[in-house]
Protein backbone atom coordinates (compact mmCIF):
# COMPACT_ATOMS: atom_id res chain seq x y z
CA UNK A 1 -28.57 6.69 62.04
CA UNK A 2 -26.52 5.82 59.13
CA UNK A 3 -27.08 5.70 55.30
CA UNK A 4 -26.15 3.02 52.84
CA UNK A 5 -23.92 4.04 49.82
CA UNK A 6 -26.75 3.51 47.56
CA UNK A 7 -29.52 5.83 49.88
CA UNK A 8 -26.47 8.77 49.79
CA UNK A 9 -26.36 8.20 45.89
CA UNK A 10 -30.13 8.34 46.02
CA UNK A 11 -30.26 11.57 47.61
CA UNK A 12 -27.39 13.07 46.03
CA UNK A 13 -29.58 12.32 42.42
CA UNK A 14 -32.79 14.01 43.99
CA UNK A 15 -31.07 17.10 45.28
CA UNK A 16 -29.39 17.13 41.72
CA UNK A 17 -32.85 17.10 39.97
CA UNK A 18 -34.97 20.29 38.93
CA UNK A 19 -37.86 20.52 41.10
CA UNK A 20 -40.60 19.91 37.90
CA UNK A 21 -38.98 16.22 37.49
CA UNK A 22 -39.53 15.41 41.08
CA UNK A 23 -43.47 13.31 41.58
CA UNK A 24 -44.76 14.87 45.11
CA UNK A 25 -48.06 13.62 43.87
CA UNK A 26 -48.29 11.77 46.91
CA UNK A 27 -47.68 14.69 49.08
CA UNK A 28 -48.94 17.68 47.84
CA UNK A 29 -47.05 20.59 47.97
CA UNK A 30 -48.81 23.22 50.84
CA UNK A 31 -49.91 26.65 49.34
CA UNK A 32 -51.90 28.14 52.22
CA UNK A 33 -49.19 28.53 54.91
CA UNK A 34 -51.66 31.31 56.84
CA UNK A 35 -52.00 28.59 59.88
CA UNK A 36 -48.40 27.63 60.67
CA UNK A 37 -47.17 27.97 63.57
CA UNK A 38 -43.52 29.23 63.66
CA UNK A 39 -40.89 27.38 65.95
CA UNK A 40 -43.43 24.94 67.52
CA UNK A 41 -40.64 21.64 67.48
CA UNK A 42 -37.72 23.43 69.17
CA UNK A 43 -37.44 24.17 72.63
CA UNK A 44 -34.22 25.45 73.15
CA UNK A 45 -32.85 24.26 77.24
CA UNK A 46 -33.80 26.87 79.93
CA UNK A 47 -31.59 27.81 83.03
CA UNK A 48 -32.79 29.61 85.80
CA UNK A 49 -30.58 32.21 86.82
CA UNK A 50 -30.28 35.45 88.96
CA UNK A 51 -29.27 38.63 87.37
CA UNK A 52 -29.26 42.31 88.62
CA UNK A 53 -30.78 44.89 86.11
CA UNK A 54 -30.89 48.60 86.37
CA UNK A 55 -34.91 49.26 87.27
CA UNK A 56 -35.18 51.23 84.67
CA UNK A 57 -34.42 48.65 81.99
CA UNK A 58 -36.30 46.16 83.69
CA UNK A 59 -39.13 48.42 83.10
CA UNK A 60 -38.92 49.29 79.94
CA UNK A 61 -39.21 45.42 79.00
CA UNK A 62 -42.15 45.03 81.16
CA UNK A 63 -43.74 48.06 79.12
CA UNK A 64 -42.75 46.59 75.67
CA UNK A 65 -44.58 43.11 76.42
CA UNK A 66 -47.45 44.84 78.04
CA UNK A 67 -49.03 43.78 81.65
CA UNK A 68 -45.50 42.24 82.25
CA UNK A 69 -46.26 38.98 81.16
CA UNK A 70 -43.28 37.22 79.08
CA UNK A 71 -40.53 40.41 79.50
CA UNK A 72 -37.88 37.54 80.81
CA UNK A 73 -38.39 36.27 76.74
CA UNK A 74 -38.52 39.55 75.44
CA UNK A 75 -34.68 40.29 77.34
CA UNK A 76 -33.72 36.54 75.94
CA UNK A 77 -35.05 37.43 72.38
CA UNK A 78 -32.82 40.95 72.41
CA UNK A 79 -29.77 39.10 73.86
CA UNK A 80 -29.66 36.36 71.33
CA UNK A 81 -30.44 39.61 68.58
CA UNK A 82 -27.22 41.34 69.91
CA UNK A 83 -25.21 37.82 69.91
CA UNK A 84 -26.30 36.88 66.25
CA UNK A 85 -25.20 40.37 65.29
CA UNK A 86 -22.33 40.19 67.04
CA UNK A 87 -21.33 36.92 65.33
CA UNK A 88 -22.50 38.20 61.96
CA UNK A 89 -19.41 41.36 62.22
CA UNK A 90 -17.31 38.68 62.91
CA UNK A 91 -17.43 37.08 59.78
C-alpha cells in the first residue's frame, strides 16, 4: 500500500502535534488496560525440528512449566532471551 504526498504530509503534521491538540473524541482513549491480552496478533512461523538435550536440562524445563505442559516454549522463550542479549552486546 502506498501513500499520496498529501496523506505523508498529513501524518507528518499529526505526529508533529502535542497530544492535547489532537480530537480522539471519537475514539476514546482506553484507561483500564487490566483485560488485554499481550501478543494475541502475532504468531511468529513454527518448525518442527529434532534436537538432542542433556536429560538433565530437559528436566529442569519440564519442572519450571510444571506437569510438562508447554517446556518446548519455555526452551524457545530462553533461546530468543539469550539471542536478544546477545544482539544487545553487540551494539
Amino acid at each position: 500500500m502506498t501513500t499520496s504526498r498529501d496523506q505523508r504530509d498529513r501524518l507528518e503534521r499529526l505526529a508533529g502535534a502535542p497530544d492535547a491538540t489532537i480530537d480522539t473524541s471519537d475514539i476514546p482513549e482506553v484507561l483500564d488496560w487490566s483485560g488485554a491480552v499481550r501478543g494475541g496478533l502475532y504468531k511468529p512461523l513454527k518448525e518442527a525440528i529434532t534436537i538432542r538435550l542433556d536429560a538433565d536440562v530437559l528436566a529442569w524445563f519440564k519442572e519450571q512449566v510444571g506437569g510438562g505442559r508447554g517446556y518446548q516454549s519455555e526452551i524457545n522463550r530462553v533461546l530468543r532471551q539469550h539471542i536478544a542479549t546477545i544482539a544487545r552486546s553487540r551494539d
